[in-house]
N, C-alpha and C. Protein backbone atom coordinates (compact mmCIF):
# COMPACT_ATOMS: atom_id res chain seq x y z
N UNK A 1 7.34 36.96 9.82
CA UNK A 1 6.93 36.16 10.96
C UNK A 1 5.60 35.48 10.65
N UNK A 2 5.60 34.08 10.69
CA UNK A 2 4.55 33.49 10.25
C UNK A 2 4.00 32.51 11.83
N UNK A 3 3.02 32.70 12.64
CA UNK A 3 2.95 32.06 13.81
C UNK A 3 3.54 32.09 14.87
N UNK A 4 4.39 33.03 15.10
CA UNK A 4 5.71 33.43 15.73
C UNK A 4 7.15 32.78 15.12
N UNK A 5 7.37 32.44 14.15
CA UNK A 5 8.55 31.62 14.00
C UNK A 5 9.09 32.28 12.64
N UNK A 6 10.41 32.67 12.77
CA UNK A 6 11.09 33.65 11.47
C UNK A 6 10.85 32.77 10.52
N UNK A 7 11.76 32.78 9.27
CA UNK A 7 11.91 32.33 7.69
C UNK A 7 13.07 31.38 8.21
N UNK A 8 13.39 31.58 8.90
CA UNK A 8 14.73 30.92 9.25
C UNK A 8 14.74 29.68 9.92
N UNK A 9 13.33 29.67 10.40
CA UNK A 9 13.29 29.02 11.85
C UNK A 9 12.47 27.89 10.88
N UNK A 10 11.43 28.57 10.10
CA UNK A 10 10.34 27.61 9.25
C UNK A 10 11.58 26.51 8.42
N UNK A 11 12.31 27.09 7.64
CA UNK A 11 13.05 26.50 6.38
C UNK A 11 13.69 25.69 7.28
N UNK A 12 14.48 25.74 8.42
CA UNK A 12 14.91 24.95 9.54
C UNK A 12 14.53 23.63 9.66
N UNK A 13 13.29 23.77 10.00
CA UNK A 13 12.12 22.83 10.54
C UNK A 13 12.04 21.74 8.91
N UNK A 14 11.83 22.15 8.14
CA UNK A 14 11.12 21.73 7.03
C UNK A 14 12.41 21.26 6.35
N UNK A 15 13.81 21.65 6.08
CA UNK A 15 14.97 20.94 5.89
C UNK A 15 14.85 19.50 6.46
N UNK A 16 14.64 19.70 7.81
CA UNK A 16 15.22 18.92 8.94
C UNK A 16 14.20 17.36 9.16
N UNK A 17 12.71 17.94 9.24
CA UNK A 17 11.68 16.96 9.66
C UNK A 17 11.49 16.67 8.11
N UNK A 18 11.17 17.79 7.19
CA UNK A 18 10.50 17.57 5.94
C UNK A 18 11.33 16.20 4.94
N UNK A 19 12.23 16.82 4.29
CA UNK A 19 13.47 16.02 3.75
C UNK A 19 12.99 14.75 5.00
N UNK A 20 13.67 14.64 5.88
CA UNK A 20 13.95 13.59 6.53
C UNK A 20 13.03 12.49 6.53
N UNK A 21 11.39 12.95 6.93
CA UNK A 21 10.15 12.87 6.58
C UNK A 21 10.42 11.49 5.24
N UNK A 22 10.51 12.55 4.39
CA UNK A 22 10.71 12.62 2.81
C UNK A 22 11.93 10.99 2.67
N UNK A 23 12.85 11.13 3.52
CA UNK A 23 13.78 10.16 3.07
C UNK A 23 13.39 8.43 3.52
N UNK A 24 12.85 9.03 4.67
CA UNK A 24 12.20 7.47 5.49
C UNK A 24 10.90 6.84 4.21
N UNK A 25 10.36 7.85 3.29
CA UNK A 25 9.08 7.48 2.84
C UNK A 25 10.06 6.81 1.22
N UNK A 26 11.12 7.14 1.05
CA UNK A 26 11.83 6.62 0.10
C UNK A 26 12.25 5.43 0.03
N UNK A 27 13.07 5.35 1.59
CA UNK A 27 13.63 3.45 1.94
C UNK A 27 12.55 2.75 1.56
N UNK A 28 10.92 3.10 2.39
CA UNK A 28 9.91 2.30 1.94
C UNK A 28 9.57 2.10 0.14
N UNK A 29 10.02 2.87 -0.15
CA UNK A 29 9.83 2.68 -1.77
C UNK A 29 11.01 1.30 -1.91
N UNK A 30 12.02 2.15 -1.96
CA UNK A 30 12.67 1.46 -1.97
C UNK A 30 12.49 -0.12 -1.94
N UNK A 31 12.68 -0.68 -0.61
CA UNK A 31 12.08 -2.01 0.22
C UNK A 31 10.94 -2.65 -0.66
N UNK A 32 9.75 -1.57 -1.34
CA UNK A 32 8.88 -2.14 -1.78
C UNK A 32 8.92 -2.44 -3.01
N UNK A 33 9.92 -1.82 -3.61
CA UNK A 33 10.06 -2.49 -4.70
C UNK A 33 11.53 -3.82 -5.19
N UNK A 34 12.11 -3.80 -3.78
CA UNK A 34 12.79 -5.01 -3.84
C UNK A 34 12.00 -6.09 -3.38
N UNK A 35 10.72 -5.93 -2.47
CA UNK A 35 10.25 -7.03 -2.52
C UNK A 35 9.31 -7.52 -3.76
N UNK A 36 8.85 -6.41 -4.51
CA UNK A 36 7.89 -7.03 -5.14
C UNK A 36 8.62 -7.16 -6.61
N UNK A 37 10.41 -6.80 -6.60
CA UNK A 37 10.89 -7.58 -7.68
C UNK A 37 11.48 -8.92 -7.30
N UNK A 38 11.47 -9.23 -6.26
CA UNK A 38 11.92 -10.45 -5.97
C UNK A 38 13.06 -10.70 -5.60
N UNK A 39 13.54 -9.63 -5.10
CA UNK A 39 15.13 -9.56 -5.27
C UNK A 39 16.48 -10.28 -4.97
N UNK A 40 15.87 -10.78 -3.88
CA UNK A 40 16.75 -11.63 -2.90
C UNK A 40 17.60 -10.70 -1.49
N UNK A 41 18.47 -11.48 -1.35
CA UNK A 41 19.62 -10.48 -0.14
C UNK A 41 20.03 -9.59 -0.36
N UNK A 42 21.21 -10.20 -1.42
CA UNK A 42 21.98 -9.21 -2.22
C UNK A 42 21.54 -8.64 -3.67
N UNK A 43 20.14 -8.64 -4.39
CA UNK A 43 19.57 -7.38 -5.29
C UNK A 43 19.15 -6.43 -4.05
N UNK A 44 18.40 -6.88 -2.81
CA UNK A 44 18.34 -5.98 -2.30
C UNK A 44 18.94 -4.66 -1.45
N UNK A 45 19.77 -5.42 -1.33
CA UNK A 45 21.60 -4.83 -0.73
C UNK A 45 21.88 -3.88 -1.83
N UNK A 46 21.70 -4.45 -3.45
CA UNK A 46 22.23 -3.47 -4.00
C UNK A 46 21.36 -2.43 -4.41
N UNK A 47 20.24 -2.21 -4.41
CA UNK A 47 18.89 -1.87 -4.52
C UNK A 47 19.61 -0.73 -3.49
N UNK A 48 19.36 -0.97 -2.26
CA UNK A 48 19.71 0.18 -0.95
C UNK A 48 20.68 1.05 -1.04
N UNK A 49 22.19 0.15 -1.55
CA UNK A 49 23.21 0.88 -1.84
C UNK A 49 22.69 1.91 -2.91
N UNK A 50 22.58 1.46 -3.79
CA UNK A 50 22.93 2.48 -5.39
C UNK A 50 21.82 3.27 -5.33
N UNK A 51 20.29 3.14 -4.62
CA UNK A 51 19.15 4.22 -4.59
C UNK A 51 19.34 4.93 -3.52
N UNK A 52 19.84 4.69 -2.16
CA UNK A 52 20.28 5.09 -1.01
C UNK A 52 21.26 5.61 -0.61
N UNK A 53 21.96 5.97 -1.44
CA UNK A 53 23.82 6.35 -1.23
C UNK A 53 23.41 7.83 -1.09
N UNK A 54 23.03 8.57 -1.78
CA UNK A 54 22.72 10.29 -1.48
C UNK A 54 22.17 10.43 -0.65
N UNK A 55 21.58 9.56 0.47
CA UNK A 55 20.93 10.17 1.58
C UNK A 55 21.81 10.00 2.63
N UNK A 56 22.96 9.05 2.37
CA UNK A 56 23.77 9.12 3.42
C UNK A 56 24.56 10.12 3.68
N UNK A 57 25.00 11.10 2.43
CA UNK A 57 25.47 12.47 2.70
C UNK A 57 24.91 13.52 2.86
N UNK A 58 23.33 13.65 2.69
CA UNK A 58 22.52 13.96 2.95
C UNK A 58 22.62 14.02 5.15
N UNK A 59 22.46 12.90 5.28
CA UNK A 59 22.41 12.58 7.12
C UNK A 59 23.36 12.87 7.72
N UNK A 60 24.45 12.77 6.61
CA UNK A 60 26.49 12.97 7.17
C UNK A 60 26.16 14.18 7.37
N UNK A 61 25.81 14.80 6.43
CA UNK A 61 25.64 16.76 6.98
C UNK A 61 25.28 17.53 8.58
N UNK A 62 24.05 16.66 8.65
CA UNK A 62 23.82 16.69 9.88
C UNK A 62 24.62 16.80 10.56
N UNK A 63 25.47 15.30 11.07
CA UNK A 63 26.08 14.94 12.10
C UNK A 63 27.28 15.75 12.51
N UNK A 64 27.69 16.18 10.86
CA UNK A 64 29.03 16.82 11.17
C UNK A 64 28.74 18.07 11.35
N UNK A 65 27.71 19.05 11.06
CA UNK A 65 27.07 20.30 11.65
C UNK A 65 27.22 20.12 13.14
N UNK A 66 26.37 19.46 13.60
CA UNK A 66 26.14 19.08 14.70
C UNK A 66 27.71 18.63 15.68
N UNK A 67 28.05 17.68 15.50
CA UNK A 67 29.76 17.09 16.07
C UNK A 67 30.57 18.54 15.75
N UNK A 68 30.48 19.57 15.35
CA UNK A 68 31.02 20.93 15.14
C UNK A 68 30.48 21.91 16.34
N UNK A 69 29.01 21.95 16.26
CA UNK A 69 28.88 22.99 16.94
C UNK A 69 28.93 22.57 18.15
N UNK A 70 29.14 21.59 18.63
CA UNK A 70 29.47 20.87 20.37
C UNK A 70 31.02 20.95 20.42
């Protein structure tokens, strides 16, 4: 017990906000380096796709955890 909150409850939190945290600070990578290669629409489209594709199963996890336990 660390602050009142189990091991369970911490790793929870820190999956959830941390990672997630973590993924929003990536798109910005991302974004920033399609703008400052110049990319256009579609380098940047593909930029999102092909660096961004693991976070979408990453977020799918969620939802379908979630759309389960309801």
């Amino acid at each position: 017990m660390m602050f009142g909150f189990s091991e369970e409850q911490i790793a929870a939190f820190g999956l959830s906000f941390g990672v997630g945290g973590f993924m929003l600070y990536m798109l910005f990578i991302i974004g920033q380096l399609a703008w400052e290669s110049k990319a256009g629409k579609f380098g940047t489209f593909v930029l999102f796709l092909g660096l961004a594709f693991g976070m979408v199963g990453f977020a799918a996890k969620f939802v379908i955890q979630w759309a389960l336990s309801n």
